[in-house]
Protein backbone atom coordinates (compact mmCIF):
# COMPACT_ATOMS: atom_id res chain seq x y z
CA UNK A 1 -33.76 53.25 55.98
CA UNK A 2 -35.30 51.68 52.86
CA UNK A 3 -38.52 52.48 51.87
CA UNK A 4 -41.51 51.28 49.47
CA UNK A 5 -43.37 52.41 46.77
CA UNK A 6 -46.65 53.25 47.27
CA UNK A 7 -48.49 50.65 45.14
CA UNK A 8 -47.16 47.51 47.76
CA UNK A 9 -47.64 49.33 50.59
CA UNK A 10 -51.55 49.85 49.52
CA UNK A 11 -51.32 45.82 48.66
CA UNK A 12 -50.23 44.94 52.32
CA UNK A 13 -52.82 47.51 53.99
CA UNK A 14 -55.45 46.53 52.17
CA UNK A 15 -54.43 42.42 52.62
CA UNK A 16 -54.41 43.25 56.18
CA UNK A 17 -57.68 44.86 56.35
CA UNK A 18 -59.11 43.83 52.72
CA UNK A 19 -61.69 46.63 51.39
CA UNK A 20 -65.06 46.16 52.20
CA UNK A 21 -65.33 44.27 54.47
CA UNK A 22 -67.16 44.49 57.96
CA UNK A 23 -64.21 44.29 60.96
CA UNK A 24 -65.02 45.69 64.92
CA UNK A 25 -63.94 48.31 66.31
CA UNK A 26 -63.16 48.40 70.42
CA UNK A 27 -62.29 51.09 72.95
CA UNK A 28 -59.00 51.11 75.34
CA UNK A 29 -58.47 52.44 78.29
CA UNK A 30 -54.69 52.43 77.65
CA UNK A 31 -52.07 50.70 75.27
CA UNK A 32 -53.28 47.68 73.11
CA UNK A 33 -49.68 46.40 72.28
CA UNK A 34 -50.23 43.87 70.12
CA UNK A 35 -52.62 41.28 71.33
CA UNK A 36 -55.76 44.03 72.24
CA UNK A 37 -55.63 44.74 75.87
CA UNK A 38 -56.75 47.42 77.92
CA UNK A 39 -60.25 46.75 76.20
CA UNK A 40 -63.27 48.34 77.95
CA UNK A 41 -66.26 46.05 79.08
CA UNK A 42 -69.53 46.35 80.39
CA UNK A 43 -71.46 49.32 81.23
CA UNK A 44 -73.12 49.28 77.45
CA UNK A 45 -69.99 48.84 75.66
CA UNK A 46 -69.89 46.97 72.33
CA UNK A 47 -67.56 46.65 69.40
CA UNK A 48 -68.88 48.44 66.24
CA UNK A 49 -68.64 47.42 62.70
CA UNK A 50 -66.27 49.13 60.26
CA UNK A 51 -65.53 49.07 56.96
CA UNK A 52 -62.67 49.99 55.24
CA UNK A 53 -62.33 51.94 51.73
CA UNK A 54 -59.44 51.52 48.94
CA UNK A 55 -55.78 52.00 50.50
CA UNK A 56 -54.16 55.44 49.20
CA UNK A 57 -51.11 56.76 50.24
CA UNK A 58 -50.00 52.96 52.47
CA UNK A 59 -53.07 53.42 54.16
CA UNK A 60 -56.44 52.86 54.95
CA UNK A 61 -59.25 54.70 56.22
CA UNK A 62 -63.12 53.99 57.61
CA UNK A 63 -65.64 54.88 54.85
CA UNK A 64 -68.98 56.01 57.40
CA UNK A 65 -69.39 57.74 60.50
CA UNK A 66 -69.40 55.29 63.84
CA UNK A 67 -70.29 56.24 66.91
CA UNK A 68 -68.70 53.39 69.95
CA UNK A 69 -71.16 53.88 73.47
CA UNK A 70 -68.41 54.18 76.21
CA UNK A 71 -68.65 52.05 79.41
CA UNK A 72 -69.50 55.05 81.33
CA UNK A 73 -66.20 57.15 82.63
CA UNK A 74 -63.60 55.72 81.55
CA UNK A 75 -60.84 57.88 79.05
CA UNK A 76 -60.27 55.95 76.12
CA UNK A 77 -57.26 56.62 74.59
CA UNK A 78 -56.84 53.99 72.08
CA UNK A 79 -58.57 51.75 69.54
CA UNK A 80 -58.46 48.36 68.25
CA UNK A 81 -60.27 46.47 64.80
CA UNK A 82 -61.21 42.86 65.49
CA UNK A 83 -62.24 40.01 63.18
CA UNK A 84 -65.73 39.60 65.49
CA UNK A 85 -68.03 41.61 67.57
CA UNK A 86 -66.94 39.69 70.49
CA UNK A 87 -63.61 37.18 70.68
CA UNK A 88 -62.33 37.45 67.63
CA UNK A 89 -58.52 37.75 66.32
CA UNK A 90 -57.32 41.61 66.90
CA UNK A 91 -55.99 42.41 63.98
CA UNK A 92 -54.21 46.27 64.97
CA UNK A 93 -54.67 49.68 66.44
CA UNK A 94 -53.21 52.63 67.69
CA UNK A 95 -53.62 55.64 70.19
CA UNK A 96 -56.32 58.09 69.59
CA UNK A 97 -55.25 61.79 68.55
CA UNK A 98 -56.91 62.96 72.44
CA UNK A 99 -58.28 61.20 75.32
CA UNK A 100 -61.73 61.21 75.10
CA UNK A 101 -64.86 60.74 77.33
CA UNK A 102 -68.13 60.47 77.02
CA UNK A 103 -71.05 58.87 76.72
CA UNK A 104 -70.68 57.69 72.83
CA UNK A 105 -67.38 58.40 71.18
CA UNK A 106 -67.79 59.06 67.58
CA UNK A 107 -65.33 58.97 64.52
CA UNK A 108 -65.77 60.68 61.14
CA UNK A 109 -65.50 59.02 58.55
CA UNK A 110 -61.90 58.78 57.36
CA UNK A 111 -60.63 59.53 61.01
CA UNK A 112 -59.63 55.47 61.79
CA UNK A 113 -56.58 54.90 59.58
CA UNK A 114 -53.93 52.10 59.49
CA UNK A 115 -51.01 52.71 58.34
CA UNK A 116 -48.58 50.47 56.45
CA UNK A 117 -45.32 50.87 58.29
């Protein structure tokens, strides 16, 4: 298996998801492959803003606290970053570390990384 330094790997994280600037952030009630789906709706749900820090390390990271209201009780067990609040272009994602419900789910900053692969 080849693999990259770190400096191009930080260049393609942070080309994918360029530093400082305000994406969404959705809820899934199961896998969001690679178009998005499985994305909750109604019920109070909205997308929240995120911003990204510097890539370290081939990745990147949210850099502030948001807190996503759920659509009531539904287990979300993934999350997605979108260009807009609503439609949009998904842009990647990934399952969350534990199925979680509840009213609001929040997430520390630092705790939504994408990884260069």
């Amino acid at each position: 298996m080849a693999r990259f330094a770190t400096s191009p790997l930080n260049a393609a994280v942070a080309a994918a998801l360029v530093p400082g600037t305000t994406y969404y952030l959705s809820l899934h009630s199961a896998d969001v492959g690679t178009t998005g789906a499985n994305e909750f709706t109604g019920g109070g749900y909205a997308r929240q803003a995120i911003v990204f820090g510097t890539a370290t390390a081939g990745a990147i990271a949210n850099n502030a606290s948001i807190s996503v209201p759920n659509a009531g009780t539904t287990a979300a067990t993934h999350f997605g970053v979108w260009s807009a609040s609503t439609a949009g272009t998904y842009l990647g994602g990934g399952a969350l570390t534990a199925s979680t419900t509840a009213a609001s789910i929040t997430f520390a900053s630092g705790a939504v990384t994408i990884t260069a692969a």
